[in-house]
Protein backbone atom coordinates (compact mmCIF):
# COMPACT_ATOMS: atom_id res chain seq x y z
CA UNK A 1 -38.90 102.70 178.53
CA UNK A 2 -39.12 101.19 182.27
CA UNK A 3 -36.01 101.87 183.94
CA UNK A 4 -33.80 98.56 185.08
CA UNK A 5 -31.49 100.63 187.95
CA UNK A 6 -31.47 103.81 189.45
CA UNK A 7 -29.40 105.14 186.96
CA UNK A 8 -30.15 107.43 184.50
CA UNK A 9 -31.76 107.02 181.18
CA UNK A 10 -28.69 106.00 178.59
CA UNK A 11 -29.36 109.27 176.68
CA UNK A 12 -29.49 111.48 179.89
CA UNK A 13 -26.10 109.90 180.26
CA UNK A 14 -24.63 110.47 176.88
CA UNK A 15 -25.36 114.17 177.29
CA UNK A 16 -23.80 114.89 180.70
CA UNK A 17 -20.66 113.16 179.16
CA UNK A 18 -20.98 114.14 175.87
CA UNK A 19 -20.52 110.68 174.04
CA UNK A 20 -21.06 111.22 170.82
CA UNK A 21 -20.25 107.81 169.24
CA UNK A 22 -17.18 107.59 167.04
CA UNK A 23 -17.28 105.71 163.28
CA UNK A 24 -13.22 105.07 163.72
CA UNK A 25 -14.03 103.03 167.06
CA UNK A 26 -17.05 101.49 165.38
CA UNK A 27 -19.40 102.76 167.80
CA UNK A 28 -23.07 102.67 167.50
CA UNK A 29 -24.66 102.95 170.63
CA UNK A 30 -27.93 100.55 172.12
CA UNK A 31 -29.95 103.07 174.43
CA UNK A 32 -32.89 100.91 174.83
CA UNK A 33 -32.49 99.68 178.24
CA UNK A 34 -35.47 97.00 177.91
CA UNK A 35 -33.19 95.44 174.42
CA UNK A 36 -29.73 95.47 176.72
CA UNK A 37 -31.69 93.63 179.75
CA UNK A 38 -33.42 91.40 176.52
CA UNK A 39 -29.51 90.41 175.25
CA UNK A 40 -28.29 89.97 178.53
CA UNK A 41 -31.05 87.21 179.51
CA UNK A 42 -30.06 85.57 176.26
CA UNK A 43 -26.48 84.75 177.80
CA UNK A 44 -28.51 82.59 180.43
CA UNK A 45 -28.54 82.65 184.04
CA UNK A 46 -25.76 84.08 184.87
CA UNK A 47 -25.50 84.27 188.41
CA UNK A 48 -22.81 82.13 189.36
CA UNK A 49 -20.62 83.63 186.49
CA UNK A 50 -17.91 85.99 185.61
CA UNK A 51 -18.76 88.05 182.34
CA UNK A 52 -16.13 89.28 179.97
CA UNK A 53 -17.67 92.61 177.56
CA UNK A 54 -15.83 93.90 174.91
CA UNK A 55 -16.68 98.12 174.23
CA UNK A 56 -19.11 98.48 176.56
CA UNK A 57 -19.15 102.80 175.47
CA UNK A 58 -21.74 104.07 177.93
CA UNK A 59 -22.71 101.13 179.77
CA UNK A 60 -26.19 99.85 178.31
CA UNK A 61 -25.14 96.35 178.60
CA UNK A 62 -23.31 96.35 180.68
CA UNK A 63 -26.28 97.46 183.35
CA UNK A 64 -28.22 95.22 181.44
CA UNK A 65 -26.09 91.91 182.70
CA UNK A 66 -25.59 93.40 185.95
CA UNK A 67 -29.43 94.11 186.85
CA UNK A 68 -29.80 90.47 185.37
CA UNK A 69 -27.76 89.47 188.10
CA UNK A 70 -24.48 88.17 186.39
CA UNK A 71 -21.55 87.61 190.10
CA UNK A 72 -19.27 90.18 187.88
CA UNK A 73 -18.26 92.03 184.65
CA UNK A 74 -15.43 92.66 183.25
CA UNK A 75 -15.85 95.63 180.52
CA UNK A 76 -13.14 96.17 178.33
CA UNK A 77 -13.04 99.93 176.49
CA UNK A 78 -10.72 101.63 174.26
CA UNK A 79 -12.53 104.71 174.52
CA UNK A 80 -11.27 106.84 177.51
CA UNK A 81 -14.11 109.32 176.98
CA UNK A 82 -16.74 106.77 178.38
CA UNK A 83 -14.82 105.59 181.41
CA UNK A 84 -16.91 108.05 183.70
CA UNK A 85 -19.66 106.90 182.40
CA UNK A 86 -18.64 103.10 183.26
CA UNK A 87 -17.74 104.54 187.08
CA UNK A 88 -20.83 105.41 187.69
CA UNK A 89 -22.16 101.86 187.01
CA UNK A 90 -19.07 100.49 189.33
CA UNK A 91 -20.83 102.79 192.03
CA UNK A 92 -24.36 101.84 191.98
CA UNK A 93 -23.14 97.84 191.40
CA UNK A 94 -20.02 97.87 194.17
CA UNK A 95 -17.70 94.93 193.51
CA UNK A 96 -19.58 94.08 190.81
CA UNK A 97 -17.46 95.51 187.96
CA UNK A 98 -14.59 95.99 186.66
CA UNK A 99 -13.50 98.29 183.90
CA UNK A 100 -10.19 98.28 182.16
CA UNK A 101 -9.24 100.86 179.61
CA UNK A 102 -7.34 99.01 176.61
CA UNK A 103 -7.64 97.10 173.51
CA UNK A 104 -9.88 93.67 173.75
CA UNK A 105 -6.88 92.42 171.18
CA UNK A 106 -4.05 93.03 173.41
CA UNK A 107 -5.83 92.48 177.00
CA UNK A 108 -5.79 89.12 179.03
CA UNK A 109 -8.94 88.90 180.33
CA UNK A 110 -8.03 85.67 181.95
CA UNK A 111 -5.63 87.91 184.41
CA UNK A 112 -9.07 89.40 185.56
CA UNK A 113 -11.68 86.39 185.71
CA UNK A 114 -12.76 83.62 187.49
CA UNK A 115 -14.49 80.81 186.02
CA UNK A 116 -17.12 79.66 184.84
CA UNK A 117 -17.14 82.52 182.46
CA UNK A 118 -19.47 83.91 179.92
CA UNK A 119 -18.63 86.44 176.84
CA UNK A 120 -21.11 89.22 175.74
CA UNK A 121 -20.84 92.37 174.02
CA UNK A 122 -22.00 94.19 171.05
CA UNK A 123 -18.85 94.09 169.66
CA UNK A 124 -17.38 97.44 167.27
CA UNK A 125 -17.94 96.48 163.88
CA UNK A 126 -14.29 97.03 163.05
CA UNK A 127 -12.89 94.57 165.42
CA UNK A 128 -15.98 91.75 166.10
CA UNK A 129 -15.42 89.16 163.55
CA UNK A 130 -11.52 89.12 165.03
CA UNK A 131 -12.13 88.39 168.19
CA UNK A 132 -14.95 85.83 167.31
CA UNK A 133 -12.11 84.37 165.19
CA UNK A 134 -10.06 84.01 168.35
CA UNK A 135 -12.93 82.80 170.69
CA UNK A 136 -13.44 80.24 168.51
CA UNK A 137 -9.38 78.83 167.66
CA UNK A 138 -7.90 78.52 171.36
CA UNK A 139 -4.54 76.53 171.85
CA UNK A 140 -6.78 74.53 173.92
CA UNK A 141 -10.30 73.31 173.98
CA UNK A 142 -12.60 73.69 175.88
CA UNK A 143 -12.24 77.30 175.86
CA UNK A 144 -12.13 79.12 179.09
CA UNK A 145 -15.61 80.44 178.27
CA UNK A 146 -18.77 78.47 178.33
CA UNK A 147 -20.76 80.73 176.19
CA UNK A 148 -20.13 83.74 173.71
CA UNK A 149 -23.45 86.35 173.20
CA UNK A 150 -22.69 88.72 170.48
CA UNK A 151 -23.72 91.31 168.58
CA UNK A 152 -22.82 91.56 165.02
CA UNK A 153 -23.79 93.45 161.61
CA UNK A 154 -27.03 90.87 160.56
CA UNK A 155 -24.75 89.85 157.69
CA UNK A 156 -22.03 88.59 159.59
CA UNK A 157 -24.51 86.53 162.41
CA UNK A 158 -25.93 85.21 159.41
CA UNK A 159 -22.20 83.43 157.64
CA UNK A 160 -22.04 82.07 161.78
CA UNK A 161 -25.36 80.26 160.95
CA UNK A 162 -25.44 79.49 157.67
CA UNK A 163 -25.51 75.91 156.16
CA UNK A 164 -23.32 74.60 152.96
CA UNK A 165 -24.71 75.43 149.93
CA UNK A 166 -25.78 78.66 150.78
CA UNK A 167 -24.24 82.04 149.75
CA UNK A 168 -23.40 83.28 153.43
CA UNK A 169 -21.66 79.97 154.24
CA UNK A 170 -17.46 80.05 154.73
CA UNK A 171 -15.32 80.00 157.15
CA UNK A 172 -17.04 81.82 160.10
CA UNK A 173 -19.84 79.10 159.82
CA UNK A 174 -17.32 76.32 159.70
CA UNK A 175 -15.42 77.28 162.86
CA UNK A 176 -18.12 78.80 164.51
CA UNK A 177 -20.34 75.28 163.85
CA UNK A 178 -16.94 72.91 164.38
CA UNK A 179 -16.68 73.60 168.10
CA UNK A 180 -20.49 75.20 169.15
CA UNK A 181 -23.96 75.50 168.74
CA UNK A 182 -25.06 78.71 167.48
CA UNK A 183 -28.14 80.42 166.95
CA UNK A 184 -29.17 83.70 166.32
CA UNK A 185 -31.01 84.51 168.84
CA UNK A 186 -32.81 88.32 167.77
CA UNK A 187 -32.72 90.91 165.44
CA UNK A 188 -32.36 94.31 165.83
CA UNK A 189 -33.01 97.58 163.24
CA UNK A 190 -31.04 100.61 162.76
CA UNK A 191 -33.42 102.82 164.57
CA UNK A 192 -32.15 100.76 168.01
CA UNK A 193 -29.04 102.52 167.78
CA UNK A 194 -27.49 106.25 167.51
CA UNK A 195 -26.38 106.78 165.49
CA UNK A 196 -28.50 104.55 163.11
CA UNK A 197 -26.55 102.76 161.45
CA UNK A 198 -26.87 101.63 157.27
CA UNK A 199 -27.41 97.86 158.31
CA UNK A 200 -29.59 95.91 160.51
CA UNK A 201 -27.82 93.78 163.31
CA UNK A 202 -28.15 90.79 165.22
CA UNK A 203 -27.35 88.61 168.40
CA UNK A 204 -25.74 85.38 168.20
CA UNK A 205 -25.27 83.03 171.38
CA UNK A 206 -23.03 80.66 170.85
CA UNK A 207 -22.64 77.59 173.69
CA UNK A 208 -18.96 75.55 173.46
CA UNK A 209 -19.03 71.96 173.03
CA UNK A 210 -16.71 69.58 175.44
CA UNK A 211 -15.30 69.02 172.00
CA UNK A 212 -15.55 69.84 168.66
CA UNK A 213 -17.91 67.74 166.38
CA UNK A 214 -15.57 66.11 164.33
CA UNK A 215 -11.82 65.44 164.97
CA UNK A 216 -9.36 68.31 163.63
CA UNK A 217 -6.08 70.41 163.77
CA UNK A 218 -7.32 73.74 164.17
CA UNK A 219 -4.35 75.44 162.49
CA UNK A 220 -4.93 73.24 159.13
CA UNK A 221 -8.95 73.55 159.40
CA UNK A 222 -8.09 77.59 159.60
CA UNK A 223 -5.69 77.70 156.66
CA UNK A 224 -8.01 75.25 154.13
CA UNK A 225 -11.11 76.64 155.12
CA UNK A 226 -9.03 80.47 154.56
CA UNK A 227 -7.70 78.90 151.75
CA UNK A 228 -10.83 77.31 150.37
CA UNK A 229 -12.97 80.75 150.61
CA UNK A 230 -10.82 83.44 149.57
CA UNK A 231 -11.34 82.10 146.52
CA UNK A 232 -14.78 80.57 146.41
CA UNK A 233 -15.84 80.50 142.77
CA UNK A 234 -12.71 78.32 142.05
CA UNK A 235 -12.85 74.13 142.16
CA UNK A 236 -11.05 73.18 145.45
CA UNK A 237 -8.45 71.79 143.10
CA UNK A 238 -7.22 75.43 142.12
CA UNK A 239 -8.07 77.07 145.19
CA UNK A 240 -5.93 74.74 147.42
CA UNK A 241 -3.53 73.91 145.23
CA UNK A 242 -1.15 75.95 147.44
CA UNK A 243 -1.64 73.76 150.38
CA UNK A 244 0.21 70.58 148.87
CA UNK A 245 1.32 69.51 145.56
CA UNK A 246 -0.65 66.42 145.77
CA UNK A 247 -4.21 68.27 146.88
CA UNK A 248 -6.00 66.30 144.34
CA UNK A 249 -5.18 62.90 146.31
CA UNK A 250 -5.80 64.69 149.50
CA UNK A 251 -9.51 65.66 148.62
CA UNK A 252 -10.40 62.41 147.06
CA UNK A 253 -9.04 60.89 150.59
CA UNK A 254 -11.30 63.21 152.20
CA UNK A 255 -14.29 62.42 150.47
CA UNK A 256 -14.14 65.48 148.32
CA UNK A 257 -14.74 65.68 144.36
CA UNK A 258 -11.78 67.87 143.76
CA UNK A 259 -13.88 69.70 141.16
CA UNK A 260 -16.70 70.83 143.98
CA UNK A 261 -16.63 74.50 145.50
CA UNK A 262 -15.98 75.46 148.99
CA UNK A 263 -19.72 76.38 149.39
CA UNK A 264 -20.66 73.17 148.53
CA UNK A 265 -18.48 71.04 151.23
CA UNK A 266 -19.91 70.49 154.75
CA UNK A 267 -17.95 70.72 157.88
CA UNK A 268 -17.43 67.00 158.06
CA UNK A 269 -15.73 66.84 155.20
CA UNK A 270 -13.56 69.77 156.02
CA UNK A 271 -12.81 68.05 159.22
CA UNK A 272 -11.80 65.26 156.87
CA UNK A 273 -9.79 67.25 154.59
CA UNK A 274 -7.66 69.18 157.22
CA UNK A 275 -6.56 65.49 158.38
CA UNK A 276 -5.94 64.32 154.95
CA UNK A 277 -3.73 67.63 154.57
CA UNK A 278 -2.06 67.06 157.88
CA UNK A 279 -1.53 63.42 157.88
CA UNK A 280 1.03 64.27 154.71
């Protein structure tokens, strides 16, 4: 492994400060340093940009998008035992980063960036599809950040991808697709990580749109497409009946067969829907 910095190795550094990743904080660790710099060239050129990461734990990444030249990071971490780790970084990159210890669902990173920004982290399992939720459903769009490159379980980049009809497609798809393009741009196996984990994972880049793709209320598009695939097996009929009393009308006003499935409506025709719902 060809070394990025003059840091240490990432599992030279784990041992001085005894990281041993925690399953509560959803940790699993990247120690390649050649995959980290790989990720962080997939978030672009990033030069003239401010970069939010979310769990950075011993810094691979976060090295990675600073050797790749990004203006600044800002690494958020819940984990106080890794902070030394992260100061080290701060020293060999000075005024380069910035690390606050906290929760990434209770921080304002906005307090702490400048724009244009970029987002990306390999996100803790327990928290990632949460914040993506968030990223994706501001009061206002455009969002404050350009692009979002993310590391999830395989599973989950895969429902951000997928296409109706398909068994991964829902509701991540259908807000991730409504207001970005979004690819997945590698794969990764367990043996990347320590501790391995059970699943393979992925990295999705996803690049905002001025504006979404077709014209919506993102409240309403949440709470159909929530409504619609919670209970996927079920004609739209039943499974948003609890929207309106007259969902029948709504659906045939949206272009929708009220007997067809979630899985089998595009995000057009969601678009279409949410208006239908909110025009009542």
């Amino acid at each position: 492994m060809s070394a990025i910095d003059s840091l240490p190795p990432l599992r030279e550094v784990i041992n001085t400060h005894d990281l041993r990743a925690k399953k509560s904080l959803g940790q699993n660790f990247l120690l390649d340093l050649n995959l980290t710099a790989k990720i962080a060239r997939t978030a672009g050129d990033l030069s003239d940009c401010d970069v939010l990461e979310i769990g950075p734990g011993p810094g691979g990444l976060t090295r990675g998008l600073l050797a790749s030249g990004a203006r600044r990071v800002l690494a958020v971490e819940k984990d106080a035992r890794c902070l030394p780790a992260l100061a080290e970084i701060a020293e060999a990159y000075p005024g380069r980063l910035q690390v606050i210890e906290g929760d990434a669902l209770k921080v304002d990173p906005l307090d702490h960036l400048t724009p244009p920004i970029r987002v990306a982290a390999n996100l803790p399992y327990n928290v990632g599809t949460e914040l993506l939720v968030r990223w994706l459903t501001p009061p206002e769009w455009p969002p404050y950040w350009q692009s979002l490159t993310l590391m999830f379980q395989k599973e989950v980049a895969q429902r951000i991808v997928a296409q109706p009809g398909s068994k991964a497609y829902g509701r991540l798809a259908v807000l991730s697709q409504w207001r970005c393009d979004a690819r997945i741009a590698m794969e990764l196996p367990p043996e990347a990580f320590t501790p391995p984990p059970k699943i393979r994972s992925a990295v999705v880049h996803l690049t905002a749109l001025p504006e979404p793709r077709f014209p919506a209320d993102a409240d309403v598009l949440q709470r159909v497409t929530a409504a619609a695939f919670n209970q996927r097996r079920k004609m739209l009929r039943a499974s948003l009946k609890g929207l309106t009393p007259d969902i029948e009308d709504r659906l045939l006003a949206a272009g929708i067969e009220p007997t067809e499935r979630a899985e089998q409506v595009g995000l057009d025709r969601f678009c279409a829907l949410a208006r239908a719902v909110a025009a009542r």
